[in-house]
C-alpha atoms as a PDB file:
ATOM      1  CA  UNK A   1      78.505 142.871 133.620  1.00  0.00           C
ATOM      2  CA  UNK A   2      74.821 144.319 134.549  1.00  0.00           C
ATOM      3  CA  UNK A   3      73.525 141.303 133.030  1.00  0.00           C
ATOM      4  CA  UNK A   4      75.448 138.671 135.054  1.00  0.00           C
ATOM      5  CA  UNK A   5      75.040 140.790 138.719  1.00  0.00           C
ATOM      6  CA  UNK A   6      71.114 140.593 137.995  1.00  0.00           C
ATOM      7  CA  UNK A   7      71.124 136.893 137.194  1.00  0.00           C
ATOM      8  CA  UNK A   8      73.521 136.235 139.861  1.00  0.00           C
ATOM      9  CA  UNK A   9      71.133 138.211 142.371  1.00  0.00           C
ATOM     10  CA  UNK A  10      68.222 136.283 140.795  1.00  0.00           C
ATOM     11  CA  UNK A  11      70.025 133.393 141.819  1.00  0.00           C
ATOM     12  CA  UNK A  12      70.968 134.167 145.321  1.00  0.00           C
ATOM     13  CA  UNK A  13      67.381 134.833 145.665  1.00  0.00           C
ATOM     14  CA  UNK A  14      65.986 132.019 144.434  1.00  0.00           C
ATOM     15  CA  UNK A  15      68.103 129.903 146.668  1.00  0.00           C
ATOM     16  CA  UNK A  16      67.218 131.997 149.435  1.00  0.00           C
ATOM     17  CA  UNK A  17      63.197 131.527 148.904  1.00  0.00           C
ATOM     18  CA  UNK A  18      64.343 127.122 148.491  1.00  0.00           C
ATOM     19  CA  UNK A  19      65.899 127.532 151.801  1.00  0.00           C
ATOM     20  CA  UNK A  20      63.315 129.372 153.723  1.00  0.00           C
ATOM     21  CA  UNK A  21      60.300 126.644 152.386  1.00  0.00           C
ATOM     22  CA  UNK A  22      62.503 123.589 152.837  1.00  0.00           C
ATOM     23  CA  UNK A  23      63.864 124.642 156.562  1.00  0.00           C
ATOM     24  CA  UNK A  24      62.326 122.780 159.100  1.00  0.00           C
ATOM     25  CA  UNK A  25      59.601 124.571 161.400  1.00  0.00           C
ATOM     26  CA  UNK A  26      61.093 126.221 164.817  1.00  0.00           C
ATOM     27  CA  UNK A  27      63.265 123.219 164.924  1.00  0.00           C
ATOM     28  CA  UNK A  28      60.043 120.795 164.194  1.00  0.00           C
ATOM     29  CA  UNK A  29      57.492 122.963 166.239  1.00  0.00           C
ATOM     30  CA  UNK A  30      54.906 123.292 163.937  1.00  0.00           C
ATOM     31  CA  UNK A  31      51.834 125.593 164.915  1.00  0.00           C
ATOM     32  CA  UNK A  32      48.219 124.561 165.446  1.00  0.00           C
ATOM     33  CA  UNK A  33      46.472 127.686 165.874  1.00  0.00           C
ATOM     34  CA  UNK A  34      46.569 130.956 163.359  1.00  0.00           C
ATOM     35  CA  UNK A  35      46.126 133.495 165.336  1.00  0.00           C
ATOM     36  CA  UNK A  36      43.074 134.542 163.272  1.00  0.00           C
ATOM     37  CA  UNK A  37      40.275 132.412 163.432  1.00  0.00           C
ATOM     38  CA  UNK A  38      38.980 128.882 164.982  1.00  0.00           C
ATOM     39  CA  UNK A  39      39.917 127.008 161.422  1.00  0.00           C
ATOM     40  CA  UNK A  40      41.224 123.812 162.505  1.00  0.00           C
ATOM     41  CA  UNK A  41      39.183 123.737 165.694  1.00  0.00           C
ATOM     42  CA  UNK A  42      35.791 122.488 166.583  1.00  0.00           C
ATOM     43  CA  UNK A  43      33.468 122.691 169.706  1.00  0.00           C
ATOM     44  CA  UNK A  44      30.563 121.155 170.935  1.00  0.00           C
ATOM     45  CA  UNK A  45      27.905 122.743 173.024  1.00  0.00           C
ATOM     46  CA  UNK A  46      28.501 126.474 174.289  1.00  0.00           C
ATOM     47  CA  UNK A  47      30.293 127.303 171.194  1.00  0.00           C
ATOM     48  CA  UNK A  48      29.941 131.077 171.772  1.00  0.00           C
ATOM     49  CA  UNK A  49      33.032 129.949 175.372  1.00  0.00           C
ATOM     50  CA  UNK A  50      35.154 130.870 172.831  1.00  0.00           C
ATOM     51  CA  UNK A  51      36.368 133.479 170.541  1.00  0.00           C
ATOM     52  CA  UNK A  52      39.212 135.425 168.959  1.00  0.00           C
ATOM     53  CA  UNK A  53      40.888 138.527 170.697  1.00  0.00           C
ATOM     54  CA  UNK A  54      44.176 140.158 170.310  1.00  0.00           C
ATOM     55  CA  UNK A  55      45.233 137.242 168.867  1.00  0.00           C
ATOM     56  CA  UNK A  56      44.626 134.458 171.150  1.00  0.00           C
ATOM     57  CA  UNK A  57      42.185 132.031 171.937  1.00  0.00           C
ATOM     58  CA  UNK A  58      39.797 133.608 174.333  1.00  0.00           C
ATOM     59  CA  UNK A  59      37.788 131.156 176.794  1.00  0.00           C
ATOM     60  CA  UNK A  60      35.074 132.571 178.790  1.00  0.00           C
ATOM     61  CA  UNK A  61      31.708 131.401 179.298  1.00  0.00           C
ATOM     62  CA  UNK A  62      29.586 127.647 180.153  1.00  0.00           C
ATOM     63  CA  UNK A  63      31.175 124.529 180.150  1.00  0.00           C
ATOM     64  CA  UNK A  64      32.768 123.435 176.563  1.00  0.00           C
ATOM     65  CA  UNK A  65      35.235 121.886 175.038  1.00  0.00           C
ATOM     66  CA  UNK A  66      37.349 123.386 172.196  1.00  0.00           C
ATOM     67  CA  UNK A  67      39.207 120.430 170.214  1.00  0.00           C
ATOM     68  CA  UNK A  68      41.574 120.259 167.603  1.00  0.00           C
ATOM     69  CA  UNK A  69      40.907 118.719 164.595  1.00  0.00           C
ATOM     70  CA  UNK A  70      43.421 119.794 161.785  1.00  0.00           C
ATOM     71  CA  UNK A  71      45.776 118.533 159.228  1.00  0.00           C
ATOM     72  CA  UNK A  72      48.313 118.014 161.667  1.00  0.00           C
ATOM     73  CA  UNK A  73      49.064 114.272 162.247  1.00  0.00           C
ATOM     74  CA  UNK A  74      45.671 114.107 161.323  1.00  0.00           C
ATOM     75  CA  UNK A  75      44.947 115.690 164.561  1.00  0.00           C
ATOM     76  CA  UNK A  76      46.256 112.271 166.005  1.00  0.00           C
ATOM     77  CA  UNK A  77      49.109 112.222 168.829  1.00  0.00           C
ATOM     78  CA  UNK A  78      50.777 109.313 170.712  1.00  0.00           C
ATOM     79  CA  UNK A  79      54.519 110.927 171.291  1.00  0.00           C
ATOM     80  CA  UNK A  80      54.468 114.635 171.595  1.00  0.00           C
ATOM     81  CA  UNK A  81      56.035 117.676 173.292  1.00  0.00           C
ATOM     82  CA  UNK A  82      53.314 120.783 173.215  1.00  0.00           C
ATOM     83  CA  UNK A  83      53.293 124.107 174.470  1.00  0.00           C
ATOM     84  CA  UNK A  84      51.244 127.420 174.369  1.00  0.00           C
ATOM     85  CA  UNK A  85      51.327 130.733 175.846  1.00  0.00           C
ATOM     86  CA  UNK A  86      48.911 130.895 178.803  1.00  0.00           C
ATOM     87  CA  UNK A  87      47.139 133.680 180.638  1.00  0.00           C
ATOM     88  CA  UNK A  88      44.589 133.618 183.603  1.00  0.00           C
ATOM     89  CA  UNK A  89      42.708 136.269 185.044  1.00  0.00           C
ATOM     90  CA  UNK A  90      41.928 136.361 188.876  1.00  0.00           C
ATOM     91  CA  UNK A  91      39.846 133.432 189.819  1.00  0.00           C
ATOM     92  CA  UNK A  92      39.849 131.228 186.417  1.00  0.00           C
ATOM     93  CA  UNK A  93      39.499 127.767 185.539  1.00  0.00           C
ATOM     94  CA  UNK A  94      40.628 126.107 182.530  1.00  0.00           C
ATOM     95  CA  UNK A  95      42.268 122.778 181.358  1.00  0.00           C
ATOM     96  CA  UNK A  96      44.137 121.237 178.492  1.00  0.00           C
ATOM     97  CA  UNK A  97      43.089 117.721 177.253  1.00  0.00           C
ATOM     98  CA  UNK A  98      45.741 115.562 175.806  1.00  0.00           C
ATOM     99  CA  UNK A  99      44.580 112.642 173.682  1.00  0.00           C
ATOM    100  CA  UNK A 100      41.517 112.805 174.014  1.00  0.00           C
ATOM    101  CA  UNK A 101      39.044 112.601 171.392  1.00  0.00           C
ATOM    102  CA  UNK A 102      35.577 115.337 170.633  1.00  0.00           C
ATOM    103  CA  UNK A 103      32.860 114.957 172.561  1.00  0.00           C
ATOM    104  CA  UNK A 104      29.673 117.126 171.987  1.00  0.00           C
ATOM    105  CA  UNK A 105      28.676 117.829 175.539  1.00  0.00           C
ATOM    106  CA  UNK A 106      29.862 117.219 179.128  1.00  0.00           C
ATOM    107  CA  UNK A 107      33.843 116.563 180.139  1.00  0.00           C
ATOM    108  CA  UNK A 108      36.190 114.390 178.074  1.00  0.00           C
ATOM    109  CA  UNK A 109      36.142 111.041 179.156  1.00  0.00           C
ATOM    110  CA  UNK A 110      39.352 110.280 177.190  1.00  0.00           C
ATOM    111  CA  UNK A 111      42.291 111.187 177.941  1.00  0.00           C
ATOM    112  CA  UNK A 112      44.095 113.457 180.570  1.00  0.00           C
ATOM    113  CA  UNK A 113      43.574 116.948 181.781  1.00  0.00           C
ATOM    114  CA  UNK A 114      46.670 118.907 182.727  1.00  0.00           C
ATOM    115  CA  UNK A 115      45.216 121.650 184.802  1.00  0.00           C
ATOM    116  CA  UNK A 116      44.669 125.908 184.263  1.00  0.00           C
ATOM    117  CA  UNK A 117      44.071 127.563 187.675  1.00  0.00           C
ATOM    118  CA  UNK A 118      46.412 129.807 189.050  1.00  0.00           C
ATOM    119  CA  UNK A 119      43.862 130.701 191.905  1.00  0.00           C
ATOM    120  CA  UNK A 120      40.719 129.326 191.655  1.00  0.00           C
ATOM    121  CA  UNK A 121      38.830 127.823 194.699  1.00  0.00           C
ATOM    122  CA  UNK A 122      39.936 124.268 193.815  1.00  0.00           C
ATOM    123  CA  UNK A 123      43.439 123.925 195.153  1.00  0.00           C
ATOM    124  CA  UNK A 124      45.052 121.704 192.259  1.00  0.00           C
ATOM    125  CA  UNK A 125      46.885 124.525 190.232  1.00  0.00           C
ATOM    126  CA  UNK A 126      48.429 125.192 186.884  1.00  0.00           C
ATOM    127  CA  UNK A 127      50.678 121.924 185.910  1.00  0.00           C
ATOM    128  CA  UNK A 128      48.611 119.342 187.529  1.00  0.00           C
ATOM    129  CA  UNK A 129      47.676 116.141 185.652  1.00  0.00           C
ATOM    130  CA  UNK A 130      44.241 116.271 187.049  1.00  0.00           C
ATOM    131  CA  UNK A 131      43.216 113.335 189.721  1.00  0.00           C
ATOM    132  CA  UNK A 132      46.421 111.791 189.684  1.00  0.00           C
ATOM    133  CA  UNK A 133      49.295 113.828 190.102  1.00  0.00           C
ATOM    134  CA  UNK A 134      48.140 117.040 191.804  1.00  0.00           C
ATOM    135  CA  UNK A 135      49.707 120.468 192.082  1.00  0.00           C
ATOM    136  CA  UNK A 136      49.509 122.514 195.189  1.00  0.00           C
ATOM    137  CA  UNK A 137      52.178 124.629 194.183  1.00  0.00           C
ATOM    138  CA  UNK A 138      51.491 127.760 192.441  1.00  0.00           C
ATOM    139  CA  UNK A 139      53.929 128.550 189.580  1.00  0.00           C
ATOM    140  CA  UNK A 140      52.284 131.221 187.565  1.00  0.00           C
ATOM    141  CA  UNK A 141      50.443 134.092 187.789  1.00  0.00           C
ATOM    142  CA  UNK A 142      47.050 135.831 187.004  1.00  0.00           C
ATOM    143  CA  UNK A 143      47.038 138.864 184.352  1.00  0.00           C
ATOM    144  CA  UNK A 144      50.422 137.683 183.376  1.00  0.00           C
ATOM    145  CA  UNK A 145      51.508 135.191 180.128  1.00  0.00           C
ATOM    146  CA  UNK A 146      53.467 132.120 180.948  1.00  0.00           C
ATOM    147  CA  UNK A 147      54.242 128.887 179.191  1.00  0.00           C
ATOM    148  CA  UNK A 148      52.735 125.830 179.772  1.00  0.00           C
ATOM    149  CA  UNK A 149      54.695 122.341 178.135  1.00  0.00           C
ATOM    150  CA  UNK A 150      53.670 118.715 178.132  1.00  0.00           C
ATOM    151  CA  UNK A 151      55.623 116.307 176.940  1.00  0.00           C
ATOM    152  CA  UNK A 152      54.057 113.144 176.255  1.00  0.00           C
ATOM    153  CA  UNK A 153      56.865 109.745 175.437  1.00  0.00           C
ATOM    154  CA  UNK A 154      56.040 106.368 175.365  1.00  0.00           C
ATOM    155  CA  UNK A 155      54.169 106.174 179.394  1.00  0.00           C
ATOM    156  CA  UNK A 156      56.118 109.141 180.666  1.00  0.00           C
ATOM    157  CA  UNK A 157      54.403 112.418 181.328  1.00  0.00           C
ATOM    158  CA  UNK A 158      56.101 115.607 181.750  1.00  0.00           C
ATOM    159  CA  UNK A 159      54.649 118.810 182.336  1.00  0.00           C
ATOM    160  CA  UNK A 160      56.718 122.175 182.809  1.00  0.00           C
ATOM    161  CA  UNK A 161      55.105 125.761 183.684  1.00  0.00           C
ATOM    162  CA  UNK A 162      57.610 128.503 182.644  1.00  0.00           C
ATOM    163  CA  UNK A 163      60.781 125.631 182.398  1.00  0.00           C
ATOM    164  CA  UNK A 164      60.412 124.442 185.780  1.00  0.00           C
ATOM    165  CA  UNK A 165      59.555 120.946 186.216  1.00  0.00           C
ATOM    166  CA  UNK A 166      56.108 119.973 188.067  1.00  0.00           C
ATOM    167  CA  UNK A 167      55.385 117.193 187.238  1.00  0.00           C
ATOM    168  CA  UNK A 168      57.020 113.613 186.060  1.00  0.00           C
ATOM    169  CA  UNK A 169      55.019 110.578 185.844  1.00  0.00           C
ATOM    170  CA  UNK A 170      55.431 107.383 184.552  1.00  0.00           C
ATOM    171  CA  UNK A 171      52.137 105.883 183.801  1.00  0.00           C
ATOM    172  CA  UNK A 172      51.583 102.688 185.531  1.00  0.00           C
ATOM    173  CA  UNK A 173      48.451 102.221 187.447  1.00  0.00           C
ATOM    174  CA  UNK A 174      46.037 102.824 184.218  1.00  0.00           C
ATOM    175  CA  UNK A 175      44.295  99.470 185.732  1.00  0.00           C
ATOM    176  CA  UNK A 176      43.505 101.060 189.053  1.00  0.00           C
ATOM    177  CA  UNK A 177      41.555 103.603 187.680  1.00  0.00           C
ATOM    178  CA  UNK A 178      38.451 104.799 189.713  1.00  0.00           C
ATOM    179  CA  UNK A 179      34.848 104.131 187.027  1.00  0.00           C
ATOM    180  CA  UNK A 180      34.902 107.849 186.457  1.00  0.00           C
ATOM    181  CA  UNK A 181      38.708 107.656 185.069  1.00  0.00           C
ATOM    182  CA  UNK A 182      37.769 104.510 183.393  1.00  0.00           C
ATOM    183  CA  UNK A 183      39.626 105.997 180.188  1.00  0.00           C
ATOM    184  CA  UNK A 184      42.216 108.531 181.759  1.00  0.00           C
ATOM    185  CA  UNK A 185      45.053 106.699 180.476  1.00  0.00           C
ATOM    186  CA  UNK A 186      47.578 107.184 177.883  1.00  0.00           C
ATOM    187  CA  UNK A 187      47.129 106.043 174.323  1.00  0.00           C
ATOM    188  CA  UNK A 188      46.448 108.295 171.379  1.00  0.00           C
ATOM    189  CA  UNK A 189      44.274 111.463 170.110  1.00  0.00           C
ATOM    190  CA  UNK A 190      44.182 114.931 169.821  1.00  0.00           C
ATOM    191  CA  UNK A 191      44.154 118.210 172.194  1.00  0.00           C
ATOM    192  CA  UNK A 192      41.382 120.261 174.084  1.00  0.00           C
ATOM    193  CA  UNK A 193      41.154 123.448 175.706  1.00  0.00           C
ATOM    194  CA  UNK A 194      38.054 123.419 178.588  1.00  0.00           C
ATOM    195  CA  UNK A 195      35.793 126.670 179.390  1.00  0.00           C
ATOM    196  CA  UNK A 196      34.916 125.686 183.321  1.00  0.00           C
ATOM    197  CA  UNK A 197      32.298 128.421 184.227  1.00  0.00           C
ATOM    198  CA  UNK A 198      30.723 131.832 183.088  1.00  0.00           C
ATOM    199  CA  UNK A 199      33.188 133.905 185.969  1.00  0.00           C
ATOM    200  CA  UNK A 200      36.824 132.042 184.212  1.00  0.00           C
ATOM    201  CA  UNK A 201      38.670 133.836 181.589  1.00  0.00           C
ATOM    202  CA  UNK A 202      41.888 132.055 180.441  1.00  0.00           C
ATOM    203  CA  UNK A 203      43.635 133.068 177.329  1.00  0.00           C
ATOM    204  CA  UNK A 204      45.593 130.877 175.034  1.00  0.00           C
ATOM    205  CA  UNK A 205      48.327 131.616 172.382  1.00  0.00           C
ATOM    206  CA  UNK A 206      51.413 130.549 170.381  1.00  0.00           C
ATOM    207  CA  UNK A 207      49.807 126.869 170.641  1.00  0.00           C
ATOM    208  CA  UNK A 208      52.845 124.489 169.351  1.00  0.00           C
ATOM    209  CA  UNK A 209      53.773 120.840 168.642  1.00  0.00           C
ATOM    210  CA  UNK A 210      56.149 118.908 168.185  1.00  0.00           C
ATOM    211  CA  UNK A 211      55.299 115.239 166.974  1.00  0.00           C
ATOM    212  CA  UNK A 212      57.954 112.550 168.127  1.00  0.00           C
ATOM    213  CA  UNK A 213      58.608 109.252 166.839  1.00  0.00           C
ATOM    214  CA  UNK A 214      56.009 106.600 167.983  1.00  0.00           C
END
């Protein structure tokens, strides 16, 4: 009887362990940052704009531009929903990038910036899709985490701070495009996460995707 309860439990445990590695991730969230370390990551000039601390992302120095570049989709995104845990202190500046591509110095070209800035000088806050649909709203708070979610399908933009809806966009002026934005438009690449100045300190955590069907 001993004999049959251990290879039963042996069994039970085994299917246990086949469960837990062949279960989808968070309902196909799959995580792009470890909590740990930059791996996956790489930045350009001003490398030292970002560091580890408490297990976040910390950004905090001269302009730079952290990108992914890991195994995920080959660090490649057309169709998308993202999120990540956000935190500003008083008078920071940030951004996140969305298919863009890395660029050693200056601001992406590619791609578009959903806006960090809960209360910064420059009025378009948190949730803006920077230069074209612009947030004057403000939905989140300094010294205090809050979610930040793009969703990215086919031309459609959607980006939502703590749930709430601020902004939906269907793209479809790409053409009209001032020669600075010449390449703000949607097509394909990976994320970024901006260090604005020396005085912003933005935090970033529990950075998620979910790739969609393209």
């Amino acid at each position: 009887m001993k004999k049959t309860i251990n290879l039963f439990s042996a069994l039970l445990a085994l299917t246990v362990l086949i469960s837990a590695v062949s279960a989808p991730k968070q309902d196909g969230w799959i995580s792009i940052f470890d909590g740990k370390s930059l791996k996956g990551w790489k930045v350009g000039n001003n490398a030292s704009s970002f560091s580890i601390e408490d297990g976040a992302i910390k950004v905090n120095g001269p302009v730079g531009h952290l990108f992914y570049e890991g195994p995920v989709k080959n660090h490649m995104f057309k169709n998308f929903e993202f999120k990540a845990q956000v935190m500003t202190k008083p008078g920071a500046n940030s951004g996140i990038y969305i298919h863009t591509t890395y660029q050693e110095t200056g601001w992406p070209s590619k791609g578009y910036e959903v806006q960090v800035n809960n209360s910064h000088t420059d009025w378009k806050r948190t949730g803006s899709l920077y230069d074209i649909v612009d947030v004057k709203e403000t939905y989140a708070k300094d010294n205090e985490w809050y979610t930040e979610y793009i969703k990215v399908e086919g031309k459609h933009i959607t980006i939502k701070i703590n749930d709430k809806t601020v902004v939906d966009y269907e793209e479809a002026d790409a053409d009209k495009r001032s020669p600075d934005h010449k390449e703000r438009f949607l097509s394909s690449g990976t994320f970024a996460f901006q260090a604005h100045d020396p005085k912003s300190i933005v935090y970033f955590k529990d950075i998620m995707v979910k790739p969609l069907t393209e």
